[in-house]
N, C-alpha and C. Protein backbone atom coordinates (compact mmCIF):
# COMPACT_ATOMS: atom_id res chain seq x y z
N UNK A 1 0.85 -1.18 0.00
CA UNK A 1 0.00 0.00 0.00
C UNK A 1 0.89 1.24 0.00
N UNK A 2 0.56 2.45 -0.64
CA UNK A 2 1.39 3.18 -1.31
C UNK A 2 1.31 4.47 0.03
N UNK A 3 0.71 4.38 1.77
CA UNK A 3 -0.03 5.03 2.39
C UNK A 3 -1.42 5.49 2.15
N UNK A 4 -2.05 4.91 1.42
CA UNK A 4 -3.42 5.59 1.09
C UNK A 4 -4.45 4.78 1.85
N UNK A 5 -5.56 5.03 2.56
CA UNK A 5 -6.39 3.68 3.12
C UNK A 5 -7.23 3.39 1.93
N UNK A 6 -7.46 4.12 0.60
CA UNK A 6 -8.28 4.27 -0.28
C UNK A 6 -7.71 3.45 -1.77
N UNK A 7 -8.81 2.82 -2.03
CA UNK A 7 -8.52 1.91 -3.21
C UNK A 7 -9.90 2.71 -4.09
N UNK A 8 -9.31 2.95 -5.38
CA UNK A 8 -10.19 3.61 -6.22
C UNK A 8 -10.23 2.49 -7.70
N UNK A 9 -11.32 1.57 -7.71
CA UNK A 9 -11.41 0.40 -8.53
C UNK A 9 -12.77 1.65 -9.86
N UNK A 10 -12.10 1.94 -11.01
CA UNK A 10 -12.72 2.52 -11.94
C UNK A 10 -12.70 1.51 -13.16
N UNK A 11 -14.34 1.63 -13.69
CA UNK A 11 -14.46 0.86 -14.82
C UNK A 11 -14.54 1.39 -15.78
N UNK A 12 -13.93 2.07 -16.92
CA UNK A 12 -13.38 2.34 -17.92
C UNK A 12 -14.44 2.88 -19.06
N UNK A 13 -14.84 1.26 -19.11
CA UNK A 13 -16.31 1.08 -19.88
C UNK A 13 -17.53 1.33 -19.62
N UNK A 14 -17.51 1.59 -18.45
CA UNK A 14 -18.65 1.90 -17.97
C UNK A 14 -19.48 2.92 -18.60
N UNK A 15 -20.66 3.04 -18.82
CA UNK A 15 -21.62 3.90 -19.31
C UNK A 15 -21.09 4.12 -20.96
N UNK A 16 -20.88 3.07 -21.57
CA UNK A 16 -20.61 3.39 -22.99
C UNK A 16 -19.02 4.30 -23.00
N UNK A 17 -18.27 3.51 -22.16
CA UNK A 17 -17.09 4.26 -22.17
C UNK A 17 -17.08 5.91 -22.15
N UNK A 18 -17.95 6.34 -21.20
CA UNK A 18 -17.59 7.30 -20.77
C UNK A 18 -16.99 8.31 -19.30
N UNK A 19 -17.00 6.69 -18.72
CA UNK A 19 -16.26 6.83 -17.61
C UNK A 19 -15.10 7.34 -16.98
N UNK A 20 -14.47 7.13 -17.96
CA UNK A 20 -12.64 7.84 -17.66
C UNK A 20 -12.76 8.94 -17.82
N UNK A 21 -13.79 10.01 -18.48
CA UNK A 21 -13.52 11.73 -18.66
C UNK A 21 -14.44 11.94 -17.17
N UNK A 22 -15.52 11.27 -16.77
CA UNK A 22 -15.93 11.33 -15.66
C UNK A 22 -15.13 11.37 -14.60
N UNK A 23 -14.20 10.15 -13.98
CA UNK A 23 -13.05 10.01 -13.28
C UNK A 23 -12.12 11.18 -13.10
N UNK A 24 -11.73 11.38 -14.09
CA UNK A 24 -10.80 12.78 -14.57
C UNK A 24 -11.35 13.86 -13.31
N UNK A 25 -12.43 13.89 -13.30
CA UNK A 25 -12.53 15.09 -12.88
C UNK A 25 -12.89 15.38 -11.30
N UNK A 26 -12.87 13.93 -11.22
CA UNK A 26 -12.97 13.65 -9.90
C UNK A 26 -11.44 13.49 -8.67
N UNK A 27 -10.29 13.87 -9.20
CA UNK A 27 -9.11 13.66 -8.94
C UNK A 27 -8.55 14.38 -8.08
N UNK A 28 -9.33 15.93 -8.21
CA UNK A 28 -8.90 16.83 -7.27
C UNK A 28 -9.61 16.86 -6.35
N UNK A 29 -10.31 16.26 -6.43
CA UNK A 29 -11.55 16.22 -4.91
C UNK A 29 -11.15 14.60 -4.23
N UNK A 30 -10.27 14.09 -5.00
CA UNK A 30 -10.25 12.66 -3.88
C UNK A 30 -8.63 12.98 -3.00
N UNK A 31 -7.82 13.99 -4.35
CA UNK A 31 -6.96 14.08 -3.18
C UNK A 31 -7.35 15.51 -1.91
N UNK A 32 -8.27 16.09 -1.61
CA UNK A 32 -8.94 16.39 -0.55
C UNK A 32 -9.08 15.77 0.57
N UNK A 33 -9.65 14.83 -0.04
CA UNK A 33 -9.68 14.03 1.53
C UNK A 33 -8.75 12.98 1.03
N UNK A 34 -7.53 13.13 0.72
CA UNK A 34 -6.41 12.33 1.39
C UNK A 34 -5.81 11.42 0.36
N UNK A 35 -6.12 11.44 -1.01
CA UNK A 35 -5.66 10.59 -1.67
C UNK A 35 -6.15 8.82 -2.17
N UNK A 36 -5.90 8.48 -3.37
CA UNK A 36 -6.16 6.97 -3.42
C UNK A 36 -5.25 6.53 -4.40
N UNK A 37 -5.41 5.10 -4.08
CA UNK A 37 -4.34 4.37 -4.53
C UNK A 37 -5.31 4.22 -6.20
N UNK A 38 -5.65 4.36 -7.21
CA UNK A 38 -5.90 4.36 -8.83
C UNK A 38 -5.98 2.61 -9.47
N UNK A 39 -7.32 2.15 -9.55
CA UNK A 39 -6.64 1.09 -10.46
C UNK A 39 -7.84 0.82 -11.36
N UNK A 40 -8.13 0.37 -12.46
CA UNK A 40 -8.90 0.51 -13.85
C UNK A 40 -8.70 -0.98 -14.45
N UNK A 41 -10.38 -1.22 -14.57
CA UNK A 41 -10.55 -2.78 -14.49
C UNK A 41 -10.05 -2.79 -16.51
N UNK A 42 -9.51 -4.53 -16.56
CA UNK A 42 -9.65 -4.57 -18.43
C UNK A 42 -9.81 -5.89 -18.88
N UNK A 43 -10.47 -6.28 -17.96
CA UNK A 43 -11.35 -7.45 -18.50
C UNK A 43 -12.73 -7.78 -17.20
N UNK A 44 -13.50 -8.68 -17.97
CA UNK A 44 -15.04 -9.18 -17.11
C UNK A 44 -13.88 -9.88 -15.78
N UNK A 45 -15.01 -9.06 -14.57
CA UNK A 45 -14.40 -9.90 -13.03
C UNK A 45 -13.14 -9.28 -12.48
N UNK A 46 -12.41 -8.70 -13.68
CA UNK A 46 -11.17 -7.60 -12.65
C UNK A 46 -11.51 -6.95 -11.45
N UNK A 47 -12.40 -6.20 -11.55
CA UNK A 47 -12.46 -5.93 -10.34
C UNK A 47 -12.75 -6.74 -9.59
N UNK A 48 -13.46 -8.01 -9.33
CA UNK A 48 -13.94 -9.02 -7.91
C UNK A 48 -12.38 -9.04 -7.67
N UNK A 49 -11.08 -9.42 -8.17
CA UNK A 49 -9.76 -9.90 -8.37
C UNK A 49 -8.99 -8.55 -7.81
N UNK A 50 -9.13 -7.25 -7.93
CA UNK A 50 -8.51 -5.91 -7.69
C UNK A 50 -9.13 -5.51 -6.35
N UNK A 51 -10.53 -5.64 -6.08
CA UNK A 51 -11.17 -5.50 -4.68
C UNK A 51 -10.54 -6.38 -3.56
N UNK A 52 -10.85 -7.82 -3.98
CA UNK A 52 -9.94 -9.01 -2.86
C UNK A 52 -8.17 -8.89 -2.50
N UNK A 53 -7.90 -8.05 -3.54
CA UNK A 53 -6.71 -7.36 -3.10
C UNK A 53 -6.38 -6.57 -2.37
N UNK A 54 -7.29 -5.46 -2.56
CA UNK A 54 -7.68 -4.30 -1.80
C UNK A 54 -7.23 -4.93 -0.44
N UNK A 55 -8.31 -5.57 -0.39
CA UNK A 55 -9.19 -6.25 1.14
C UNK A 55 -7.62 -6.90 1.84
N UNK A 56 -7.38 -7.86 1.05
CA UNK A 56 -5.85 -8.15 1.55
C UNK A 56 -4.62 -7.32 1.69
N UNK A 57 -4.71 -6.24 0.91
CA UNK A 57 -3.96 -5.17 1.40
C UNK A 57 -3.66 -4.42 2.56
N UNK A 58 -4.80 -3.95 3.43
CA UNK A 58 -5.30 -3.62 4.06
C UNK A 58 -6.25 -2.42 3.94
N UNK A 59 -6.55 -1.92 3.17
CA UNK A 59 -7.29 -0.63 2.74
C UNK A 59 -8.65 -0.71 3.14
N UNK A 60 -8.71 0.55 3.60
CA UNK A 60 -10.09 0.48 4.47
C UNK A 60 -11.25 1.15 3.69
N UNK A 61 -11.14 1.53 2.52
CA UNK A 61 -11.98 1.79 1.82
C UNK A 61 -12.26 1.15 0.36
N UNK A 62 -13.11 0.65 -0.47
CA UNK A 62 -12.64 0.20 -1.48
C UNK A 62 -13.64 1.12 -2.22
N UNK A 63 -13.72 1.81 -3.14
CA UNK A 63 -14.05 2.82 -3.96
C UNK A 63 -14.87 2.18 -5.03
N UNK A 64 -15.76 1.26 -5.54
CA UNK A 64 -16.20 1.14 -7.00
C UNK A 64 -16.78 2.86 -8.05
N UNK A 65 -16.20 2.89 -8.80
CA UNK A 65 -16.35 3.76 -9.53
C UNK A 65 -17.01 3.25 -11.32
N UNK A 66 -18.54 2.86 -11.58
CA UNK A 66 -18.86 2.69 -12.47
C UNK A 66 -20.49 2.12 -12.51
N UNK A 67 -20.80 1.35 -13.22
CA UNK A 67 -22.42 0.64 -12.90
C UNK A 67 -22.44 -0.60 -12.05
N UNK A 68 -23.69 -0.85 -12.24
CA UNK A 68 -24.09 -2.23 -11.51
C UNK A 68 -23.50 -3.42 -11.68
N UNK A 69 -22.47 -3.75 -12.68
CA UNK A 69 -21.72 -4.83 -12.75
C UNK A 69 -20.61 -4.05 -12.26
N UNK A 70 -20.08 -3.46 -11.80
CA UNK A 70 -18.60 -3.01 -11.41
C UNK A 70 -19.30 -3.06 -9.83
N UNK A 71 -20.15 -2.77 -9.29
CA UNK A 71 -20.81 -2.80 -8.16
C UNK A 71 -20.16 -3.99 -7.51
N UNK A 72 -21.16 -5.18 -8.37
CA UNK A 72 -21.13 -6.82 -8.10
C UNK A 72 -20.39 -7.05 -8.33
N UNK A 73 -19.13 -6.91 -8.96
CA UNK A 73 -17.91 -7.37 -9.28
C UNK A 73 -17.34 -7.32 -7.61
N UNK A 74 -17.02 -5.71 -7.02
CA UNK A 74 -16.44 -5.78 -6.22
C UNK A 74 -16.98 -6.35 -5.05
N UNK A 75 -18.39 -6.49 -4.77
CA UNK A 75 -18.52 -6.74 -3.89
C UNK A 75 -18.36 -7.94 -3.22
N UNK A 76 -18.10 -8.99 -5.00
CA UNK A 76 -17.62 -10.73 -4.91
C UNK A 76 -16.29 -10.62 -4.41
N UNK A 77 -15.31 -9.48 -4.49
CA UNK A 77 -13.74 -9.62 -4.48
C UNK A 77 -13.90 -9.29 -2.99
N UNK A 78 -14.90 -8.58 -2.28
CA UNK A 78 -15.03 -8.04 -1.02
C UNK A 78 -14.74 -9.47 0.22
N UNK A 79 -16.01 -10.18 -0.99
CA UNK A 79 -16.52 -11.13 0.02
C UNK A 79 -15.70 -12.26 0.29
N UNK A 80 -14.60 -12.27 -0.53
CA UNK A 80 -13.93 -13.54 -0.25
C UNK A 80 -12.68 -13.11 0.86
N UNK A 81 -12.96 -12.14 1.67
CA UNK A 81 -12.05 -11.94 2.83
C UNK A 81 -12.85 -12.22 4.03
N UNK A 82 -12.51 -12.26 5.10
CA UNK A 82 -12.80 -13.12 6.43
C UNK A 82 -13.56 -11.24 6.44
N UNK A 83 -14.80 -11.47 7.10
CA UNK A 83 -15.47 -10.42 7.59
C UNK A 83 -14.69 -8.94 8.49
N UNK A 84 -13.73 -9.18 9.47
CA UNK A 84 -12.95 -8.52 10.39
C UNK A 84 -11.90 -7.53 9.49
N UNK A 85 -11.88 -8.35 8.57
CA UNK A 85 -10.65 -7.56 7.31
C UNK A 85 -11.33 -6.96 5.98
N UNK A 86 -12.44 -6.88 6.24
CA UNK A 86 -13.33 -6.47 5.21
C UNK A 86 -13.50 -4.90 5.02
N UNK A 87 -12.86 -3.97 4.25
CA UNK A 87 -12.96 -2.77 3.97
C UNK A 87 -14.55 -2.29 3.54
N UNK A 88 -14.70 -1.16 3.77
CA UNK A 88 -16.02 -0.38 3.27
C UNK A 88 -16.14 -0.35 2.33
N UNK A 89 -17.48 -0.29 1.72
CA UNK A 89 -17.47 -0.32 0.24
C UNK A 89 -18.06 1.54 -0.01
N UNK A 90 -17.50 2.08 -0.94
CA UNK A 90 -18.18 3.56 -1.55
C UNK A 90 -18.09 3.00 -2.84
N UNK A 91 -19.63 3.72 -3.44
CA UNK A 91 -19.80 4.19 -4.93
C UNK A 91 -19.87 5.49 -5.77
N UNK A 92 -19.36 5.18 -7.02
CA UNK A 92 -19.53 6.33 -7.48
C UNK A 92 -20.44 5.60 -8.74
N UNK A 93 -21.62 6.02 -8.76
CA UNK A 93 -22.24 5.60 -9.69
C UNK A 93 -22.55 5.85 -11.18
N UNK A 94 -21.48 5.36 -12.29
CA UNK A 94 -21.03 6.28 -13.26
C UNK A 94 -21.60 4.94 -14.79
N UNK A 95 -22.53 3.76 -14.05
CA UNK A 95 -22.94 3.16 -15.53
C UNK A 95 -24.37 3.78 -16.03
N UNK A 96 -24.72 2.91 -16.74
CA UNK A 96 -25.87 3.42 -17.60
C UNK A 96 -27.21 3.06 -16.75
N UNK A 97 -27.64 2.30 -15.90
CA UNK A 97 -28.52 1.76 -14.61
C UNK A 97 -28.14 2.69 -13.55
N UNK A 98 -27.31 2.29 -12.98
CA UNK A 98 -26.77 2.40 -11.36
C UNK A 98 -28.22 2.17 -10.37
N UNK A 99 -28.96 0.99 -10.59
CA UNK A 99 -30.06 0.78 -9.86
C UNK A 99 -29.93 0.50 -8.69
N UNK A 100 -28.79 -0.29 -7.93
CA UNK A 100 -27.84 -0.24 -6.48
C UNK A 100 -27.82 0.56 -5.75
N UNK A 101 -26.90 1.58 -6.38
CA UNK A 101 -26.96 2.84 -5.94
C UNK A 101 -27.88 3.93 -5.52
N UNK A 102 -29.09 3.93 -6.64
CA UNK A 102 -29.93 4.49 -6.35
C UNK A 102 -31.02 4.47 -5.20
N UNK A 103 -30.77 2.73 -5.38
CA UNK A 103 -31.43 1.87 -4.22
C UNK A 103 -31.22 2.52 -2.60
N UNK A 104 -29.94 2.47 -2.69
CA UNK A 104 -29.40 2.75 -1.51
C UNK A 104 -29.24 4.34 -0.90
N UNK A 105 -29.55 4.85 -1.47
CA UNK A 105 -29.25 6.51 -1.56
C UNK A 105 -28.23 6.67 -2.34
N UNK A 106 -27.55 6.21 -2.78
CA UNK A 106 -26.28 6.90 -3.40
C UNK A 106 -26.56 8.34 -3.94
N UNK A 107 -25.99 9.23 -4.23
CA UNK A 107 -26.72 10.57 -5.41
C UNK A 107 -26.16 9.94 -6.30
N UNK A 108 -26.62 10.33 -7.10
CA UNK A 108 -26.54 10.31 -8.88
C UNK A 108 -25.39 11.25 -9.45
N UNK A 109 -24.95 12.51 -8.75
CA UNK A 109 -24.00 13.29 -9.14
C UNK A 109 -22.69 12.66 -8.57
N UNK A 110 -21.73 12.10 -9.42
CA UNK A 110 -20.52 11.53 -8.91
C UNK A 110 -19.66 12.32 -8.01
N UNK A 111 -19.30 13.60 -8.12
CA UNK A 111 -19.23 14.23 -6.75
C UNK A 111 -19.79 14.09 -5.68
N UNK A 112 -21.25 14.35 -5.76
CA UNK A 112 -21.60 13.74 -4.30
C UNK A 112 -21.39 12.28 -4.04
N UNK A 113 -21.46 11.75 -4.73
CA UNK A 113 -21.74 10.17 -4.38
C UNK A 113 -19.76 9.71 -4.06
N UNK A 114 -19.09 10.59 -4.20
CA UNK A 114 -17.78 10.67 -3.65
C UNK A 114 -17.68 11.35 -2.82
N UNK A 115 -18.72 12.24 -2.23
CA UNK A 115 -18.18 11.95 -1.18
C UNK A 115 -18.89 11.47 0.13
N UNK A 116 -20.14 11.48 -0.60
CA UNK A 116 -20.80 10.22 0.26
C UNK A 116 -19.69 9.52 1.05
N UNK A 117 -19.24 8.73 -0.11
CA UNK A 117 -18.24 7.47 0.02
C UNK A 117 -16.81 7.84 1.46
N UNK A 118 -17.10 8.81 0.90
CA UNK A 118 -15.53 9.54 1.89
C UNK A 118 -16.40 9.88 3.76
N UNK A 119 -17.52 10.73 3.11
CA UNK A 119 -18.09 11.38 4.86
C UNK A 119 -19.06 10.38 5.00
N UNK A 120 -19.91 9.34 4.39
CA UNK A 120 -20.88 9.35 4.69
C UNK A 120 -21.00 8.33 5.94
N UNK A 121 -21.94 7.96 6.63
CA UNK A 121 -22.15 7.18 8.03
C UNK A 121 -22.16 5.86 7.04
N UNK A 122 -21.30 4.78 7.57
CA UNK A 122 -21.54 3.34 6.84
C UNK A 122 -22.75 2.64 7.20
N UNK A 123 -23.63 1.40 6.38
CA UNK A 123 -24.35 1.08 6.46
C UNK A 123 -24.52 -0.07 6.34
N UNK A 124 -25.20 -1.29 6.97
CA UNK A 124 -24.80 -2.00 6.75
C UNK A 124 -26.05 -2.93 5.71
N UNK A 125 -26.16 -3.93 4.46
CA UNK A 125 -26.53 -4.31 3.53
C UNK A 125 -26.57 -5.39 3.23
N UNK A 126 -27.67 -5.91 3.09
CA UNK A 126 -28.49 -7.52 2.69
C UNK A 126 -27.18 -7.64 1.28
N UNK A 127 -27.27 -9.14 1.54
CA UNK A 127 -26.68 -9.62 0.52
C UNK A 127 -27.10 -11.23 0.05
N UNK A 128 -27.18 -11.63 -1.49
CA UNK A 128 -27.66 -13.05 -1.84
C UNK A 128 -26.40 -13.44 -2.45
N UNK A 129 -26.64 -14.78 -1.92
CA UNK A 129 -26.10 -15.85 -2.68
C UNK A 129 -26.36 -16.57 -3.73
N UNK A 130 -25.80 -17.18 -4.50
CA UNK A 130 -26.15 -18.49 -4.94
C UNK A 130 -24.74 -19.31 -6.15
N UNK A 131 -25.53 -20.44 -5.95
CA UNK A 131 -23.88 -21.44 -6.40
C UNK A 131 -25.29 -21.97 -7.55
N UNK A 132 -24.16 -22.30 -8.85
CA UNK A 132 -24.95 -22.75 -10.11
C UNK A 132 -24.23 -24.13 -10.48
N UNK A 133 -23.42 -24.61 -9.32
CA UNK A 133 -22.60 -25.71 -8.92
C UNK A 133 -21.45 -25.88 -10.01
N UNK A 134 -20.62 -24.82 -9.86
CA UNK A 134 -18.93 -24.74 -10.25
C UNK A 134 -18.25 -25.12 -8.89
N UNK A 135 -19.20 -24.44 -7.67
CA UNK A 135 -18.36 -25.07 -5.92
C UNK A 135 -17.95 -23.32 -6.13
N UNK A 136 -18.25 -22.26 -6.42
CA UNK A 136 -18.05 -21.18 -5.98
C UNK A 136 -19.13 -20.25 -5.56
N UNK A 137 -19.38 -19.90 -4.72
CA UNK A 137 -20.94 -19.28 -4.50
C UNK A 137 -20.71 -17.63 -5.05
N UNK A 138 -21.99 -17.51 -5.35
CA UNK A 138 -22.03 -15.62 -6.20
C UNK A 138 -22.63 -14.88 -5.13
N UNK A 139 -22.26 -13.64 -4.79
CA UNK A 139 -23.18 -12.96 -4.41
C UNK A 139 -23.53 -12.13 -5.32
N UNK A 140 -24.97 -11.49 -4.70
CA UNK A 140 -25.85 -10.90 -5.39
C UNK A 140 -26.30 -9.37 -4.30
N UNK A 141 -25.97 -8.14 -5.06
CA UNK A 141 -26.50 -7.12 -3.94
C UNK A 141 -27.89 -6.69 -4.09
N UNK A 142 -28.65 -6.68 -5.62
CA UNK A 142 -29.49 -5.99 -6.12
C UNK A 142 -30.74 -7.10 -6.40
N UNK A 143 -30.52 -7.64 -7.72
CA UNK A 143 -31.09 -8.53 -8.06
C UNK A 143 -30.51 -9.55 -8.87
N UNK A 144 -31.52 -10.50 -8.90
CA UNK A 144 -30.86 -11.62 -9.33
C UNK A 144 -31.63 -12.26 -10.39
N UNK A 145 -31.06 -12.01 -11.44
CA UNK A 145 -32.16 -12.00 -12.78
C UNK A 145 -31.60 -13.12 -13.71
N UNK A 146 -32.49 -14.16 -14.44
CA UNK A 146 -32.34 -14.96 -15.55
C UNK A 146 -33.63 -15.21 -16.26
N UNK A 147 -33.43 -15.60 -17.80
CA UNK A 147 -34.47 -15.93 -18.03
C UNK A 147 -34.36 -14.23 -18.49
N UNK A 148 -36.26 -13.90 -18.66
CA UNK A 148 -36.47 -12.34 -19.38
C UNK A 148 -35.46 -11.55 -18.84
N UNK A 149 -34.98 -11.42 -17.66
CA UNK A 149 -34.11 -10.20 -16.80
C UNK A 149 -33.12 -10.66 -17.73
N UNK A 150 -32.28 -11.90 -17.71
CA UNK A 150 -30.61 -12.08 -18.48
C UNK A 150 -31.14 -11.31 -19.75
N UNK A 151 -32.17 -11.65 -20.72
CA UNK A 151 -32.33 -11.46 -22.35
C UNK A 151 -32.03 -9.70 -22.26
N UNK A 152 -33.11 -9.24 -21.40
CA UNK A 152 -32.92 -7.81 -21.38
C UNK A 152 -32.01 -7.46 -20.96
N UNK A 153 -31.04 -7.55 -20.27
CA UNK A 153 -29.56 -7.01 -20.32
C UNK A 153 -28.48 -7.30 -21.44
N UNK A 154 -28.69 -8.25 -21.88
CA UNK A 154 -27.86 -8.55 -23.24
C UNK A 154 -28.50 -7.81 -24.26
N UNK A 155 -29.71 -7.51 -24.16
CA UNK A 155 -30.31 -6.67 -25.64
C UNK A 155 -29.70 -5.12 -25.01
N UNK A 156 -29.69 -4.65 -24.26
CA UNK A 156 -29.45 -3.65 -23.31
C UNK A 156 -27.83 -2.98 -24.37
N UNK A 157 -27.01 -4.15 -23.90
CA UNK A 157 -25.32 -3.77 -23.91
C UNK A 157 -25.57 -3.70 -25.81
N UNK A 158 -26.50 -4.30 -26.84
CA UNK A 158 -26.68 -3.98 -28.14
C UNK A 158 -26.84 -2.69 -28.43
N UNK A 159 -27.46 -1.84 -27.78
CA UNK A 159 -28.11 -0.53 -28.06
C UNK A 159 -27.05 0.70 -27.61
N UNK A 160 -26.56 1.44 -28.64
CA UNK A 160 -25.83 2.11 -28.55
C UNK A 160 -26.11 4.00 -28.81
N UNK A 161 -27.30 4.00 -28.94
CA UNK A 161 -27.85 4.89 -29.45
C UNK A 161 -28.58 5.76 -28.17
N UNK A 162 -29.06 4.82 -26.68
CA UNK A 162 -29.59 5.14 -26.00
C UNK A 162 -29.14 4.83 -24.78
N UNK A 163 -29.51 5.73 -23.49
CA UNK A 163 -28.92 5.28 -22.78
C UNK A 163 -29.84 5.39 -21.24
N UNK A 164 -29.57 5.14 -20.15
CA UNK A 164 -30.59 4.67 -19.28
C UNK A 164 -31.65 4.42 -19.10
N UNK A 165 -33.16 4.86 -18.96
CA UNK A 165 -33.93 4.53 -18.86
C UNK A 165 -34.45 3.74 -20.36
N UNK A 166 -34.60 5.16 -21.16
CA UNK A 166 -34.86 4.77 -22.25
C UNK A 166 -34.24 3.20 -23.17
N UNK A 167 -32.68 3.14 -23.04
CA UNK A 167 -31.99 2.25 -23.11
C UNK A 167 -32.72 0.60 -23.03
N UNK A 168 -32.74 0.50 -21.40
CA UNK A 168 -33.45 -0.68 -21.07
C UNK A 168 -34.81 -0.45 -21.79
N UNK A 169 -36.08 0.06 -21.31
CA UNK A 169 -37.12 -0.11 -21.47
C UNK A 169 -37.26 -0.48 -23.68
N UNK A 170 -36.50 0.07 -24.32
CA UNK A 170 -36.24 -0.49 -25.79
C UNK A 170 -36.21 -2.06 -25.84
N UNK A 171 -34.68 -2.13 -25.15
CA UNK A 171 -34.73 -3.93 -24.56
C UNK A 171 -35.67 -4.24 -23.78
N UNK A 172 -36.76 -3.96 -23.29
CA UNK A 172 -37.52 -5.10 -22.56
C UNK A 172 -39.00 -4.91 -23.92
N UNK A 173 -38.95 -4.01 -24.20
CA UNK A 173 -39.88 -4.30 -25.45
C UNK A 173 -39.11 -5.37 -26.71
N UNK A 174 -38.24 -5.11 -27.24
CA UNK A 174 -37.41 -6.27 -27.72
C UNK A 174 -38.07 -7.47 -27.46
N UNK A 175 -37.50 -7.68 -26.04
CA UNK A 175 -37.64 -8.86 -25.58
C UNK A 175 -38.82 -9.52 -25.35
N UNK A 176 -40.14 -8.39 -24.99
CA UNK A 176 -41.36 -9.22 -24.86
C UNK A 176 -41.28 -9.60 -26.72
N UNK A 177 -41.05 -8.71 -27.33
CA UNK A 177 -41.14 -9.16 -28.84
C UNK A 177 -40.75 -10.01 -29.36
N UNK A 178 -39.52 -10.86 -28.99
CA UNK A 178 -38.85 -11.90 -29.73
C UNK A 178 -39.01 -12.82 -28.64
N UNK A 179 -39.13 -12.88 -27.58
CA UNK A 179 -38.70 -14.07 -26.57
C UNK A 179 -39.67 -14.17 -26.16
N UNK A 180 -41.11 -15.42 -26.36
CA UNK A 180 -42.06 -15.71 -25.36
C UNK A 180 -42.15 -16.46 -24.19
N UNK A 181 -40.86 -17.60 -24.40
CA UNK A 181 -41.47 -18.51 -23.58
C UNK A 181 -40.29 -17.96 -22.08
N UNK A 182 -40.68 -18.60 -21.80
CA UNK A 182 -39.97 -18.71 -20.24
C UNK A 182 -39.34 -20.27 -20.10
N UNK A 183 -37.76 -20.21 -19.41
CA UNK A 183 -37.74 -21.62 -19.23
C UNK A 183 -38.15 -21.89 -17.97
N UNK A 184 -37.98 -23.65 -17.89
CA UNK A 184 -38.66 -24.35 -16.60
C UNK A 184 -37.60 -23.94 -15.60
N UNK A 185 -37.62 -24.37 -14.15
CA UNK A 185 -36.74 -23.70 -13.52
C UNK A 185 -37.13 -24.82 -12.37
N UNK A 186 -36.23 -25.36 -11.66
CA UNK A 186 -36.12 -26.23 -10.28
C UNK A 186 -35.51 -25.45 -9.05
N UNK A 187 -36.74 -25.09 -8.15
CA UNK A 187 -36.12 -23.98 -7.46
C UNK A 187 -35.89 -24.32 -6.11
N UNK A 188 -35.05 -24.04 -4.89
CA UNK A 188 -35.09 -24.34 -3.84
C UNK A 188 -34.68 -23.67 -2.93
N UNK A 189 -35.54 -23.57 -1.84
CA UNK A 189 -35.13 -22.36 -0.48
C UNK A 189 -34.75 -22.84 0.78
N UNK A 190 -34.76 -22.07 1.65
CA UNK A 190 -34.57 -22.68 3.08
C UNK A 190 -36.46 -23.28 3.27
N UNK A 191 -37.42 -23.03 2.76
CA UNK A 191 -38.56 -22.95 3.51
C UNK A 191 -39.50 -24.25 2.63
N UNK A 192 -38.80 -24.01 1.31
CA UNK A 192 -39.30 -25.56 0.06
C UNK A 192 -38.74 -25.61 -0.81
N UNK A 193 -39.20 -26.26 -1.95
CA UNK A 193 -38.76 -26.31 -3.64
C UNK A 193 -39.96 -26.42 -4.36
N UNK A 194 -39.66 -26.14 -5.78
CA UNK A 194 -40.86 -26.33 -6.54
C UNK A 194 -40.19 -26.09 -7.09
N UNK A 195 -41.09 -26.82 -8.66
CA UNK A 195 -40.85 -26.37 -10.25
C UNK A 195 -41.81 -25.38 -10.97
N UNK A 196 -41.20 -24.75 -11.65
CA UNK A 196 -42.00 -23.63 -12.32
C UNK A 196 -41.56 -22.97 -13.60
């Protein structure tokens, strides 16, 4: 660790690659309160891999800077440290959704939502699991979508022309349009199972 308690995990791509002129400008306000250590994901899952570092580093903050998959990314790299060594998580919510964020209060203006991250009172946050039996379990902060939810995010990352709301809601018309059926699904909880 370079002295910084701050790990700043930025996704690049985020929001149709417009993330890095976003970042930019956020540089003089992080060294304000004290500086961060810089690192910029470049492939799917870098960050779960750059966060669990973090965490093993010792850094007491871990910074996601991008959308809802840079979210879940880190929060998988979070989770694979023993709870006691587990750094804070801040967002800066800079994809094309940021439905997490919004969820949670985050602001929407990446300034504030930096410094949320920096002043704000920590909180603490439900989290899901689930294993699709590789023997590695996923967490999940938001939702947990397959089936119509997966189709509409893949029609989602097609559309280049539009972007948040509008964006999705294109793809979920898409999708009622081309995709009717639903698959079968074998489901199971702490409380039963069923098929559906």
């Amino acid at each position: 660790m370079n002295g910084h308690q701050t790990k700043f995990l930025v996704n690049p791509n985020a929001d149709m690659g417009r993330a890095w002129r976003l970042v930019a400008d956020l540089r003089p306000l992080v060294e304000e309160f004290g500086g961060a250590d810089w690192a910029g994901t470049v492939y799917p899952t870098h960050a779960t891999t750059l966060a669990r570092q973090a965490a093993e580093e010792g850094y007491h903050l871990v910074i996601a800077a991008g959308g809802d998959g840079t979210v879940h990314e880190v929060i998988n790299g979070l989770m694979q440290v023993p709870a006691e060594t587990r750094p804070r998580l801040g967002i800066v919510p800079l994809g094309s959704g940021n439905d997490f964020a919004h969820t949670i209060g985050i602001r929407s203006n990446p300034a504030e939502a930096l410094k949320q991250a920096f002043m704000g009172q920590p909180t603490r946050i439900d989290l899901g699991m689930f294993d699709i039996g590789r023997g590695e379990p996923e967490y999940f902060d938001n939702t947990f979508g397959m089936g119509f939810d997966a189709t509409v995010t893949i029609r989602s990352h097609r559309i280049t022309l539009l972007r948040g709301f509008m964006m999705y809601l294109v793809a979920v018309l898409q999708t009622i349009a081309l995709n009717h059926e639903a698959p079968r699904m074998h489901i199971e909880t702490d409380v039963g199972s069923w098929d559906e």
